[in-house]
Protein backbone atom coordinates (compact mmCIF):
# COMPACT_ATOMS: atom_id res chain seq x y z
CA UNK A 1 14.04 3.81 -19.56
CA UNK A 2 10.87 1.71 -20.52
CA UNK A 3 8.11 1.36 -18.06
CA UNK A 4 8.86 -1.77 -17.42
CA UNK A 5 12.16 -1.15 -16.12
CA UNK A 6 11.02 1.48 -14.28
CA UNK A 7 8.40 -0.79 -12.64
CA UNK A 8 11.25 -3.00 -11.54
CA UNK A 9 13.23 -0.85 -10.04
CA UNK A 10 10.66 0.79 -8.04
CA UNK A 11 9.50 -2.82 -7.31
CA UNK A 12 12.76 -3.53 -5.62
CA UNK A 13 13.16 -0.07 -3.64
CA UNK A 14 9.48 -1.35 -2.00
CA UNK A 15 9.12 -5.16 -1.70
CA UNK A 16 11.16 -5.36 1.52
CA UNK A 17 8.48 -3.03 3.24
CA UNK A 18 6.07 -5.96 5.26
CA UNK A 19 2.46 -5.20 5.49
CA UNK A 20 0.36 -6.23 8.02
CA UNK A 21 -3.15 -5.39 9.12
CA UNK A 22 -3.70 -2.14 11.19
CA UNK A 23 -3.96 1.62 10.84
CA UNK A 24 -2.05 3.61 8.02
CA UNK A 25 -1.93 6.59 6.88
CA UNK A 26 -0.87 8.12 3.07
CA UNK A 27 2.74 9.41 2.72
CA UNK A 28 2.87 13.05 2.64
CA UNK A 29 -1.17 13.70 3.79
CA UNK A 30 -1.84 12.24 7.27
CA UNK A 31 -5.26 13.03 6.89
CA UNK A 32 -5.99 10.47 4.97
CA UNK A 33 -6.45 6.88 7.09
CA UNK A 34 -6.75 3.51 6.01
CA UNK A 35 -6.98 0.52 8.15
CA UNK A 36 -5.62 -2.85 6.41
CA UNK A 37 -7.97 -5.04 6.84
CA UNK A 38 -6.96 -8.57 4.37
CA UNK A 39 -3.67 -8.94 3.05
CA UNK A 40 -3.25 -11.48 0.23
CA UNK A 41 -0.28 -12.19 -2.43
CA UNK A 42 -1.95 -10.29 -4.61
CA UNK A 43 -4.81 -8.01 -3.11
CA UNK A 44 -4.66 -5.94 -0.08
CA UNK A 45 -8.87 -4.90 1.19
CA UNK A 46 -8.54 -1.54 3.21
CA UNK A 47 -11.16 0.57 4.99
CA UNK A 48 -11.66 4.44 5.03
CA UNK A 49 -14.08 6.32 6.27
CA UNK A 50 -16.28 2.67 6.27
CA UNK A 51 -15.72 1.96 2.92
CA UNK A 52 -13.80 -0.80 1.56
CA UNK A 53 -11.48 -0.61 -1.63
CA UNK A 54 -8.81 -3.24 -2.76
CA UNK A 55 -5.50 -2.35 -3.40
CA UNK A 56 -2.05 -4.24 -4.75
CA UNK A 57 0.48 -4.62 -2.00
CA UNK A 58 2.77 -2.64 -4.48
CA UNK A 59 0.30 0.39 -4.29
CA UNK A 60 -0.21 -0.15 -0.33
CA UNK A 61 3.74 -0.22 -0.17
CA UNK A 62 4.66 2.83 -2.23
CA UNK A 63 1.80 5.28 -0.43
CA UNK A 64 0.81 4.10 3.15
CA UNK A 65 2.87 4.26 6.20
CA UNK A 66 2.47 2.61 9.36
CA UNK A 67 0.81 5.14 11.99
């Protein structure tokens, strides 16, 4: 399977997943909290810990989950 194939088909087991701005944590480590702050088409700007980092709303999709 190439990558991008396997891009696709990961792509398809996360688009349905809506993002919207609030608190989130990452799969599997509750510890660590991001708040969406911006969501674009192509960008998604999150806060931890009072930094800001900019994510794709692929990324946000396959590792955060709503609190």
């Amino acid at each position: 399977m190439s990558g991008q194939q396997r891009y696709l088909e990961e792509f398809e087991k996360y688009k349905d997943i809506v993002l919207e701005p609030g608190e989130y944590f990452v799969k599997g480590n509750i510890s660590l909290k991001y708040r969406i702050l911006e969501i674009s088409d192509t960008l998604v700007v999150l806060e931890r810990n009072n930094f800001i980092s900019k994510k794709t709303p692929h990324w946000c999709r396959k590792h955060l989950q709503k609190l």
